[in-house]
C-alpha atoms as a PDB file:
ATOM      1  CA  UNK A   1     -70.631-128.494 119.953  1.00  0.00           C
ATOM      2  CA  UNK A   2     -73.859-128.202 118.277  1.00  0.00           C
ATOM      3  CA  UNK A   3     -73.071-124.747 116.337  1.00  0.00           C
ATOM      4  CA  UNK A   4     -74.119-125.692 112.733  1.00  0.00           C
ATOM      5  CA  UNK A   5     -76.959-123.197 113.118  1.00  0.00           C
ATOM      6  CA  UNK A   6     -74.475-120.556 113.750  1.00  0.00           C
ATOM      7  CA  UNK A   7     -73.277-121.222 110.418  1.00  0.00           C
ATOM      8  CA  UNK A   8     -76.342-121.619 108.687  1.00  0.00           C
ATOM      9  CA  UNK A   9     -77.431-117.977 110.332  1.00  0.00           C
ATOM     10  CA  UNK A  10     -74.397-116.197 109.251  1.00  0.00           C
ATOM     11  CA  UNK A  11     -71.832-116.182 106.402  1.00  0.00           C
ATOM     12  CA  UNK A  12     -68.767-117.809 106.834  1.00  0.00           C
ATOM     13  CA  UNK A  13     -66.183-114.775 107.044  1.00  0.00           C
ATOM     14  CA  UNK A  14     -64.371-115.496 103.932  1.00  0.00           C
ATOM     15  CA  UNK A  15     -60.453-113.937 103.380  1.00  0.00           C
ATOM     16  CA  UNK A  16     -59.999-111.030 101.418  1.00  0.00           C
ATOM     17  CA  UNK A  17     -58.428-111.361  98.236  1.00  0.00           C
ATOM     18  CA  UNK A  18     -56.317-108.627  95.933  1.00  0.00           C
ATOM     19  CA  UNK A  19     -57.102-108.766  92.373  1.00  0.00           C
ATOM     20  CA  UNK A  20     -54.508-109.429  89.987  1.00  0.00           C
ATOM     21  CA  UNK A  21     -53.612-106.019  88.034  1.00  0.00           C
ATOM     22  CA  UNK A  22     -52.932-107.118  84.369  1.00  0.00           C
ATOM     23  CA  UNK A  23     -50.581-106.293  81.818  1.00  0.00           C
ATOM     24  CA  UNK A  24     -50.408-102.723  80.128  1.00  0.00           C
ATOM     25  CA  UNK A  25     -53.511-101.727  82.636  1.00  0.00           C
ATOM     26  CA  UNK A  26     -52.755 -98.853  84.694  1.00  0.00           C
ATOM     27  CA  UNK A  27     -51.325 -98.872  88.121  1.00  0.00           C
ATOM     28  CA  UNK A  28     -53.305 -97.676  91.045  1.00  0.00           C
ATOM     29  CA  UNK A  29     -51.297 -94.770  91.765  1.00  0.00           C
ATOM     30  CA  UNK A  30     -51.714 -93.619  88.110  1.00  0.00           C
ATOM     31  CA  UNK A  31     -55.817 -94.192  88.532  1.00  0.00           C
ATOM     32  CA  UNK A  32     -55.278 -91.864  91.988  1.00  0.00           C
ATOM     33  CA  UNK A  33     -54.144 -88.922  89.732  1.00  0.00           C
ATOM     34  CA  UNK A  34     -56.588 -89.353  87.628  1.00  0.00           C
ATOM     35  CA  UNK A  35     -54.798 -91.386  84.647  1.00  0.00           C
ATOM     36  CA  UNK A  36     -56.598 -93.959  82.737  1.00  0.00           C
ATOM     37  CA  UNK A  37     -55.847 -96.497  79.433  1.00  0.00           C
ATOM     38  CA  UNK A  38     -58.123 -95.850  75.946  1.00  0.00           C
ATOM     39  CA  UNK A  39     -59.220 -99.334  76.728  1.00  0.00           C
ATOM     40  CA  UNK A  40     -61.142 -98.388  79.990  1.00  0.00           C
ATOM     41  CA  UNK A  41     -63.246 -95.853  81.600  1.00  0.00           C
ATOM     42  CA  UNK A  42     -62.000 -93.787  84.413  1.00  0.00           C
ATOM     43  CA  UNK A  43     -63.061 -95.418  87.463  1.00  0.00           C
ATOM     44  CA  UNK A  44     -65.800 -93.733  89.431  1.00  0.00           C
ATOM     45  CA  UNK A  45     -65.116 -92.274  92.572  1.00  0.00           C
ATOM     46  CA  UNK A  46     -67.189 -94.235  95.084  1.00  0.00           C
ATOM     47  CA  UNK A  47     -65.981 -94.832  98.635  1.00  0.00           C
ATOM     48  CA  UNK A  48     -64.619 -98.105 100.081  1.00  0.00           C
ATOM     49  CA  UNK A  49     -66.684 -99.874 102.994  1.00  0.00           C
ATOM     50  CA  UNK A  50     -64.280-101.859 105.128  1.00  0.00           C
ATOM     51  CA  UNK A  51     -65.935-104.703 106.847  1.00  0.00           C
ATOM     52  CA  UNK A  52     -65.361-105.652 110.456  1.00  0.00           C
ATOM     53  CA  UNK A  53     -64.598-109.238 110.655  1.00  0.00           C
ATOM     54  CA  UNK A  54     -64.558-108.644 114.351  1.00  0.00           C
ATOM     55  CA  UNK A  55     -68.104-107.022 113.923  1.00  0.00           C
ATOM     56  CA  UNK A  56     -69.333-109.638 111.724  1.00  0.00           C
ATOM     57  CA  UNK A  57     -68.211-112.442 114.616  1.00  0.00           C
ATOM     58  CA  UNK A  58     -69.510-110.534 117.165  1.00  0.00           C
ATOM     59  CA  UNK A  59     -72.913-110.214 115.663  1.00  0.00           C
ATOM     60  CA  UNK A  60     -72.815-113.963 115.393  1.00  0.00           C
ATOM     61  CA  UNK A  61     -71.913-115.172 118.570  1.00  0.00           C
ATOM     62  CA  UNK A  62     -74.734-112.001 119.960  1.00  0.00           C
ATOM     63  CA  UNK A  63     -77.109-114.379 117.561  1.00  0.00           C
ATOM     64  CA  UNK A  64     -75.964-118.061 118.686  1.00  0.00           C
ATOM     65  CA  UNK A  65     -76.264-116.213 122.184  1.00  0.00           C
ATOM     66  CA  UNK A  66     -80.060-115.636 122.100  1.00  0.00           C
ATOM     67  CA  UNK A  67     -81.194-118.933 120.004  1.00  0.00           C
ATOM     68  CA  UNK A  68     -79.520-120.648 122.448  1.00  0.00           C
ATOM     69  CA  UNK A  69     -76.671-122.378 120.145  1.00  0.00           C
ATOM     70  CA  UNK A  70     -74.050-121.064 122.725  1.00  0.00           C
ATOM     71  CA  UNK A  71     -75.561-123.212 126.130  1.00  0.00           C
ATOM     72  CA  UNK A  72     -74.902-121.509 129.199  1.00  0.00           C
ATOM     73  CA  UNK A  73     -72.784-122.656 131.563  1.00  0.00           C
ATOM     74  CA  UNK A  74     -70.676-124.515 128.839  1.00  0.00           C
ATOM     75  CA  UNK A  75     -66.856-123.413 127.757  1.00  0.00           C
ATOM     76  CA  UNK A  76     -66.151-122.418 124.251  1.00  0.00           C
ATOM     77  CA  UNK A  77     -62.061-121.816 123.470  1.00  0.00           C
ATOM     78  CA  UNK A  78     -61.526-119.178 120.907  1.00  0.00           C
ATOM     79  CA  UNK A  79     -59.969-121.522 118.164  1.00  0.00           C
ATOM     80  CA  UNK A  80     -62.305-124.061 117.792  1.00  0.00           C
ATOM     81  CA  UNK A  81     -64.735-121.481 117.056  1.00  0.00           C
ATOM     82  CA  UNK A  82     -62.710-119.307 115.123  1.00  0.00           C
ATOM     83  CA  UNK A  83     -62.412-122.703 113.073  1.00  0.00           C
ATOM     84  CA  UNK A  84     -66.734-122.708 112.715  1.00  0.00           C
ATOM     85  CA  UNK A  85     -66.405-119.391 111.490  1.00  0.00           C
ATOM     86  CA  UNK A  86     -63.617-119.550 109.076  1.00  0.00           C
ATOM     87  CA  UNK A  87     -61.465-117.040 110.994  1.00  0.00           C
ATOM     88  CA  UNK A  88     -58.371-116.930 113.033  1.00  0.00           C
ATOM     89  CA  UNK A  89     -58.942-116.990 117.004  1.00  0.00           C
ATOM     90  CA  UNK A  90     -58.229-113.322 117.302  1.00  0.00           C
ATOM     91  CA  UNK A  91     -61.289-111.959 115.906  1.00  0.00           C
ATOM     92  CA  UNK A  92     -63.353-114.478 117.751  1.00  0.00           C
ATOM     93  CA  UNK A  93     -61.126-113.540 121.189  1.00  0.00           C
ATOM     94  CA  UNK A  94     -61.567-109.858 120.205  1.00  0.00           C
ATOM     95  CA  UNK A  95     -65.435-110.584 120.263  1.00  0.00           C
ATOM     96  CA  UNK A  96     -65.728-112.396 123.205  1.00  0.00           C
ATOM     97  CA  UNK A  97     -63.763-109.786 125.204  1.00  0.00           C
ATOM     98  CA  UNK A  98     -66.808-107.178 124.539  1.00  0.00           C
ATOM     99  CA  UNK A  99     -69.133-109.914 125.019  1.00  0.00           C
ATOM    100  CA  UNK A 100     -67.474-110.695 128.729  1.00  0.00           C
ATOM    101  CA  UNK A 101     -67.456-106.688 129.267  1.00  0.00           C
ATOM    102  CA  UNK A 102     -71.396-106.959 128.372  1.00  0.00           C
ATOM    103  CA  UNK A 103     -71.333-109.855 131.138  1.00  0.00           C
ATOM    104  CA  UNK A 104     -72.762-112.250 128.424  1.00  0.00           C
ATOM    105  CA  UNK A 105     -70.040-114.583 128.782  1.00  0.00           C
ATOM    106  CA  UNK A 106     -67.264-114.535 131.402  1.00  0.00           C
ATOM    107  CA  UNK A 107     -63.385-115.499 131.064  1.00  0.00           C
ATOM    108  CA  UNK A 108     -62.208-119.100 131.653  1.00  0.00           C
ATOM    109  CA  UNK A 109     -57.523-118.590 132.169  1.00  0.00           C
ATOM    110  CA  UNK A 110     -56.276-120.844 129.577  1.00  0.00           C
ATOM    111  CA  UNK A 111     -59.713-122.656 128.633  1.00  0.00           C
ATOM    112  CA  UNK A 112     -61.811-120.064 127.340  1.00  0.00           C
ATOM    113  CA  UNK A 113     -64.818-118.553 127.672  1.00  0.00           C
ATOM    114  CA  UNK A 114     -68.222-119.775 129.795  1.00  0.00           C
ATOM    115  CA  UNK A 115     -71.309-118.647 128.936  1.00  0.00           C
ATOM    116  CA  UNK A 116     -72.966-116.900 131.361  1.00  0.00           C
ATOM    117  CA  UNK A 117     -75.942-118.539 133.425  1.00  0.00           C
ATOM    118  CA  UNK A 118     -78.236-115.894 135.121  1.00  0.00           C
ATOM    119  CA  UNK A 119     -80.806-116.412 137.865  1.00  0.00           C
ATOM    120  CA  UNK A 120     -83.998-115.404 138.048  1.00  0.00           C
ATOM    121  CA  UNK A 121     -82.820-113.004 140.531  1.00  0.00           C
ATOM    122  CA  UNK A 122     -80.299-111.406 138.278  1.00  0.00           C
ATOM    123  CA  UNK A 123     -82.953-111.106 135.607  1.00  0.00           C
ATOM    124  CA  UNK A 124     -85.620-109.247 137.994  1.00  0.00           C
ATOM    125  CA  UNK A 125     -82.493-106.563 139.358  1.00  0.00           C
ATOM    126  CA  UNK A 126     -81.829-106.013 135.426  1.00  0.00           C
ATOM    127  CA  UNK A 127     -85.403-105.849 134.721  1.00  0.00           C
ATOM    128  CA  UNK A 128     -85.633-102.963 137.907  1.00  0.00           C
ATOM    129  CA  UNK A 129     -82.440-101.005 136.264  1.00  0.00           C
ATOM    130  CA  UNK A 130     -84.235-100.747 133.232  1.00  0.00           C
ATOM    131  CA  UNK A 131     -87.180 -99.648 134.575  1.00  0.00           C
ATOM    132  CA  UNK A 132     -85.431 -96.910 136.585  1.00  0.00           C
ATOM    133  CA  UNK A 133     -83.499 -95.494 133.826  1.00  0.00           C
ATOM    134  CA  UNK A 134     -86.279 -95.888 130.920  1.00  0.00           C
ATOM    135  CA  UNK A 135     -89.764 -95.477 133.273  1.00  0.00           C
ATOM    136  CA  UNK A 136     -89.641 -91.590 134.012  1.00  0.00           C
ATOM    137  CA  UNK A 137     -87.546 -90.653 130.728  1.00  0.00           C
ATOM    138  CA  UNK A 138     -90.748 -91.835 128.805  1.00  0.00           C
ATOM    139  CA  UNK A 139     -93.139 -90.287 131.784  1.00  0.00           C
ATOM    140  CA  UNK A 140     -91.443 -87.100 130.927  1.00  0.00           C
ATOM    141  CA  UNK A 141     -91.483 -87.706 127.048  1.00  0.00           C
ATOM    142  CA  UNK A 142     -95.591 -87.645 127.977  1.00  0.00           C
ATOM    143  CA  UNK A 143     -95.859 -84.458 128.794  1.00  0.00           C
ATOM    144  CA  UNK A 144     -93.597 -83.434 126.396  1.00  0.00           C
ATOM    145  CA  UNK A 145     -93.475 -84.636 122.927  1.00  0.00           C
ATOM    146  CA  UNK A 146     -96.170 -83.507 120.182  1.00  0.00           C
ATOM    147  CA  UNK A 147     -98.838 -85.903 119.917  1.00  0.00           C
ATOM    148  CA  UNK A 148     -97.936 -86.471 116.315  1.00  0.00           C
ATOM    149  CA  UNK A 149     -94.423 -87.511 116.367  1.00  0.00           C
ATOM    150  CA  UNK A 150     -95.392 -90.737 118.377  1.00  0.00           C
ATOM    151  CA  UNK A 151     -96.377 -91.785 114.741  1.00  0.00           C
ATOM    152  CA  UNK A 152     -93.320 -92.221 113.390  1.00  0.00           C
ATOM    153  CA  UNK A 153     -92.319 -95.011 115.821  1.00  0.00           C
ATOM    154  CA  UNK A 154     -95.679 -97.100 114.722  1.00  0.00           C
ATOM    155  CA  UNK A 155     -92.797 -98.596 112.267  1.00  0.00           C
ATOM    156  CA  UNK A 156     -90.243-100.077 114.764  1.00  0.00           C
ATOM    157  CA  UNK A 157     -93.350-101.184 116.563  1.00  0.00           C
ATOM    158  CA  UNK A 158     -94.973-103.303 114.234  1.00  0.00           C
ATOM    159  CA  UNK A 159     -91.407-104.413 113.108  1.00  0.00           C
ATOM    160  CA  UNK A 160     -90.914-105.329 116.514  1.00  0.00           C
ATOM    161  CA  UNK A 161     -94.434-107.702 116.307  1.00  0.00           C
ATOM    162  CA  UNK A 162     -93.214-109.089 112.745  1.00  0.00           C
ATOM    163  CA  UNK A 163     -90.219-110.673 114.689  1.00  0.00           C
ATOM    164  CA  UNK A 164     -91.953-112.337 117.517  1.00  0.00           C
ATOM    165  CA  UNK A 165     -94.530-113.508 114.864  1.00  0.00           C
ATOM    166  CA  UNK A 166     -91.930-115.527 113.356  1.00  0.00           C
ATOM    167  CA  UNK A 167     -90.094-116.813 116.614  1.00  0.00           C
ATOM    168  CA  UNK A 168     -86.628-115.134 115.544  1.00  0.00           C
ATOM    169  CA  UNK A 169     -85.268-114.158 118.241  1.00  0.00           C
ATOM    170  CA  UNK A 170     -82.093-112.613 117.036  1.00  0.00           C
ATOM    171  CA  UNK A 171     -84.106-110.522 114.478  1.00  0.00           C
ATOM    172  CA  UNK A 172     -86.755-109.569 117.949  1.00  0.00           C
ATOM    173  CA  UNK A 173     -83.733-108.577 120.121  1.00  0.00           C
ATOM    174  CA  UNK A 174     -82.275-105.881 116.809  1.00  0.00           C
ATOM    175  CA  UNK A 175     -85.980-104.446 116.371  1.00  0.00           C
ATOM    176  CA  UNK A 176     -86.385-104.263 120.405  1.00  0.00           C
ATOM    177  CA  UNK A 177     -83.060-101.955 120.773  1.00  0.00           C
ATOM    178  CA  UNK A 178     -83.921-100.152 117.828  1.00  0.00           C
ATOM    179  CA  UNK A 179     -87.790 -99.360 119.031  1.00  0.00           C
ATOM    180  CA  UNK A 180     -86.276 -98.295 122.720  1.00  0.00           C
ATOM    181  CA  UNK A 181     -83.711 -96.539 121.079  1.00  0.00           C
ATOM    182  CA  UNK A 182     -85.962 -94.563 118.834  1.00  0.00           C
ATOM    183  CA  UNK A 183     -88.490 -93.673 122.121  1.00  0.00           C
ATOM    184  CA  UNK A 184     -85.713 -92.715 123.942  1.00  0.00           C
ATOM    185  CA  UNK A 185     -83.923 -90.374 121.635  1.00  0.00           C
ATOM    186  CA  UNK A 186     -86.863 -88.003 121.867  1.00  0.00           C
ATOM    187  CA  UNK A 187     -85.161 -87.378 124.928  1.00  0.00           C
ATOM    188  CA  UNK A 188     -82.115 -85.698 122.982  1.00  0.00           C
ATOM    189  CA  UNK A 189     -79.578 -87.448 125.623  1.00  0.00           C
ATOM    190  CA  UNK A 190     -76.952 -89.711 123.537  1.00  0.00           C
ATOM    191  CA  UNK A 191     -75.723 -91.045 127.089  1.00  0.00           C
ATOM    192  CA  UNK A 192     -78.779 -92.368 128.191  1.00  0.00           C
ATOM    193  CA  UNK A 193     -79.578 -94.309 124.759  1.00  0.00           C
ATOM    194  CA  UNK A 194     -75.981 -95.802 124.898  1.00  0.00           C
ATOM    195  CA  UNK A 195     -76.403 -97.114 128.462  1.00  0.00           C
ATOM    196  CA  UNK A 196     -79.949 -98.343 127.774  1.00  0.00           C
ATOM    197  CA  UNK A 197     -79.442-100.307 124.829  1.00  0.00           C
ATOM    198  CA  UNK A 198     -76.025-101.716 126.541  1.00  0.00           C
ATOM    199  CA  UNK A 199     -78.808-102.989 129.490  1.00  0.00           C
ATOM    200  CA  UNK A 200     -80.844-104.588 126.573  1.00  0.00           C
ATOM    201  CA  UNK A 201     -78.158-106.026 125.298  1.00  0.00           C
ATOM    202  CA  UNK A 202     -78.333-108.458 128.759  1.00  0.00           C
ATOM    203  CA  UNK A 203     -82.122-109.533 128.443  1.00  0.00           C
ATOM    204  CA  UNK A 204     -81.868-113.279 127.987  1.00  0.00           C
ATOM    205  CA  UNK A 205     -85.637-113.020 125.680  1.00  0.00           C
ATOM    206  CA  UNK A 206     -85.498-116.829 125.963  1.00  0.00           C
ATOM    207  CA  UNK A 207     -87.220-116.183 129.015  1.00  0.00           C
ATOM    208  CA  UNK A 208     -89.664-113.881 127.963  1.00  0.00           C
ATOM    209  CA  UNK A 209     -93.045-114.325 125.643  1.00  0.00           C
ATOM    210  CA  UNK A 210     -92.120-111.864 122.538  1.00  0.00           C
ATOM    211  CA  UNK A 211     -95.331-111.492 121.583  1.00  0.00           C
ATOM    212  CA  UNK A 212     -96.688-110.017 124.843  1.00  0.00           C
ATOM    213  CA  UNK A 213     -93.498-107.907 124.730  1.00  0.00           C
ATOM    214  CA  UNK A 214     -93.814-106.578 121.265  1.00  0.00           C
ATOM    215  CA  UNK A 215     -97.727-106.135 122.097  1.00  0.00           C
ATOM    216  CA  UNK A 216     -96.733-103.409 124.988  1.00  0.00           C
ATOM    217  CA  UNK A 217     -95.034-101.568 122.265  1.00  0.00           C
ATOM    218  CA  UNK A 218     -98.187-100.981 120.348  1.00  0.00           C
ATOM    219  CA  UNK A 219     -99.680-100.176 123.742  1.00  0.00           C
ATOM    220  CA  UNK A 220     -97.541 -97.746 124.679  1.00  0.00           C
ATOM    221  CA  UNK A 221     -98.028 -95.920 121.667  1.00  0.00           C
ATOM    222  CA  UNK A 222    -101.289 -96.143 121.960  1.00  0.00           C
ATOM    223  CA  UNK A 223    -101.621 -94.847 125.654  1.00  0.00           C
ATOM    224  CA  UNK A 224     -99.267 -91.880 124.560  1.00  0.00           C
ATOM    225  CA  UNK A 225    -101.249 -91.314 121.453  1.00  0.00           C
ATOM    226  CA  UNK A 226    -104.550 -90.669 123.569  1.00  0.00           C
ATOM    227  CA  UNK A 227    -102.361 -89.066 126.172  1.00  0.00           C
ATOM    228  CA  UNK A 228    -103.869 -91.724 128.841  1.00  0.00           C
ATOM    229  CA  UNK A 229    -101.365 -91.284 131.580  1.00  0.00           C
ATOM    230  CA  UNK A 230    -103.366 -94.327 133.637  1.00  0.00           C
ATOM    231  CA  UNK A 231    -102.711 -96.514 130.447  1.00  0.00           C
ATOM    232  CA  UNK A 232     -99.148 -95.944 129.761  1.00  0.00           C
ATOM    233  CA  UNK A 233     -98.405 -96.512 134.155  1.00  0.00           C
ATOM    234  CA  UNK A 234     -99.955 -99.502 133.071  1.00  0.00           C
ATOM    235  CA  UNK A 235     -98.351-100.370 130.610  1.00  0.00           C
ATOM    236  CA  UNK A 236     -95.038 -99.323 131.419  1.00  0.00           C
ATOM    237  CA  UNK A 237     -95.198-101.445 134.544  1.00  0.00           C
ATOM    238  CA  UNK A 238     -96.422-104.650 132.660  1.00  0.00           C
ATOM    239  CA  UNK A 239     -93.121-104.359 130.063  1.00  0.00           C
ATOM    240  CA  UNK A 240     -90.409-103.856 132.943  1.00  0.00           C
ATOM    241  CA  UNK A 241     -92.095-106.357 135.517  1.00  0.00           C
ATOM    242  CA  UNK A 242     -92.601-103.333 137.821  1.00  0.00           C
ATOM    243  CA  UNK A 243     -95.754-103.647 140.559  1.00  0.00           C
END
């Protein structure tokens, strides 16, 4: 199916393995109450980070998604790429469930799962619910936020030019959601970043130039930087297709 540069963009999800305790060391519950051998050190107290195998497959199917490795309109069955990945099917099923919620993909009964194939139509009415959510939320932010803390988001900008510099369009669609997430949350409204970044989740940025895109972040800054309320209209209308 074409998916070896899935693999080559993420790790394989390899099986967790429990290390062999050895003879005369002490046992785990001993080390809990504190208990140690002459032999050793204590062991230091430093916390355990679980990893997601769901998350991990999820973040690479969200990649093979946007380079295109996933083709719309084509099937993909939970097992055979569980088997790409190195996983059972029920991480990969788990995955494609909040993928299907996101309307990335969309169930096949007893095939699958078929990647989702949006029209130019669908991409303009996402494009217009975007622009009605984030348009007057950053209007507003205008009027309101200290000159100076605009700033601080010259970072995710420039990070956000950086990606479409190098055509990676995974790495683009991360720095995007985190540069609209960081604008936004000068707001101070949790909901409204969680629904936004769900709606950016959708943009298919195969279809769009990045660097123009990344260049309107820069621009906006700039226009809210020099308080130019004619500039950032401008601008604001240029990155959500808005007349």
């Amino acid at each position: 199916m074409g998916m070896t540069g899935v693999e080559q963009a993420r790790p394989r999800v390899a099986p967790f393995a429990v290390p062999e305790q050895r003879a005369g060391s002490a046992s785990p519950s001993q080390r809990s109450r504190g208990e140690h051998t002459h032999s050793e050190p204590p062991a230091p107290r430093v916390p355990v980070v679980r990893t997601s195998v769901r998350g991990q497959v999820l973040d690479a199917l969200r990649a093979a998604l946007l380079s295109g490795e996933l083709v719309p309109g084509e099937v993909y069955s939970a097992p055979v790429l569980g088997e790409r990945f190195g996983v059972s099917a029920t991480p990969v099923r788990e995955a494609m469930q909040l993928l299907a919620r996101e309307g990335a993909v969309e169930v096949v009964p007893n095939r699958g799962f078929r990647v989702a194939e949006r029209s130019a139509r669908e991409l303009a009415e996402l494009a217009e619910v975007r622009a009605l959510i984030e348009v007057p939320v950053v209007l507003r932010l205008a009027r309101a936020v200290p000159v100076s803390r605009w700033a601080s988001l010259r970072p995710a900008a420039e990070e956000t030019v950086a990606a479409a510099a190098c055509g990676d369009v995974a790495r683009y669609a991360e720095v995007d959601r985190a540069f609209h997430r960081a604008v936004l949350g000068l707001a101070g409204n949790e909901e409204l970043v969680r629904v936004a970044d769900d709606l950016r989740r959708r943009v298919v940025w195969s279809a769009c130039d990045l660097a123009v895109d990344a260049g309107h972040h820069v621009l906006l800054l700039d226009a809210l930087e020099a308080q130019d309320a004619s500039a950032l209209q401008t601008v604001l209308n240029a990155h959500f297709h808005t007349p």
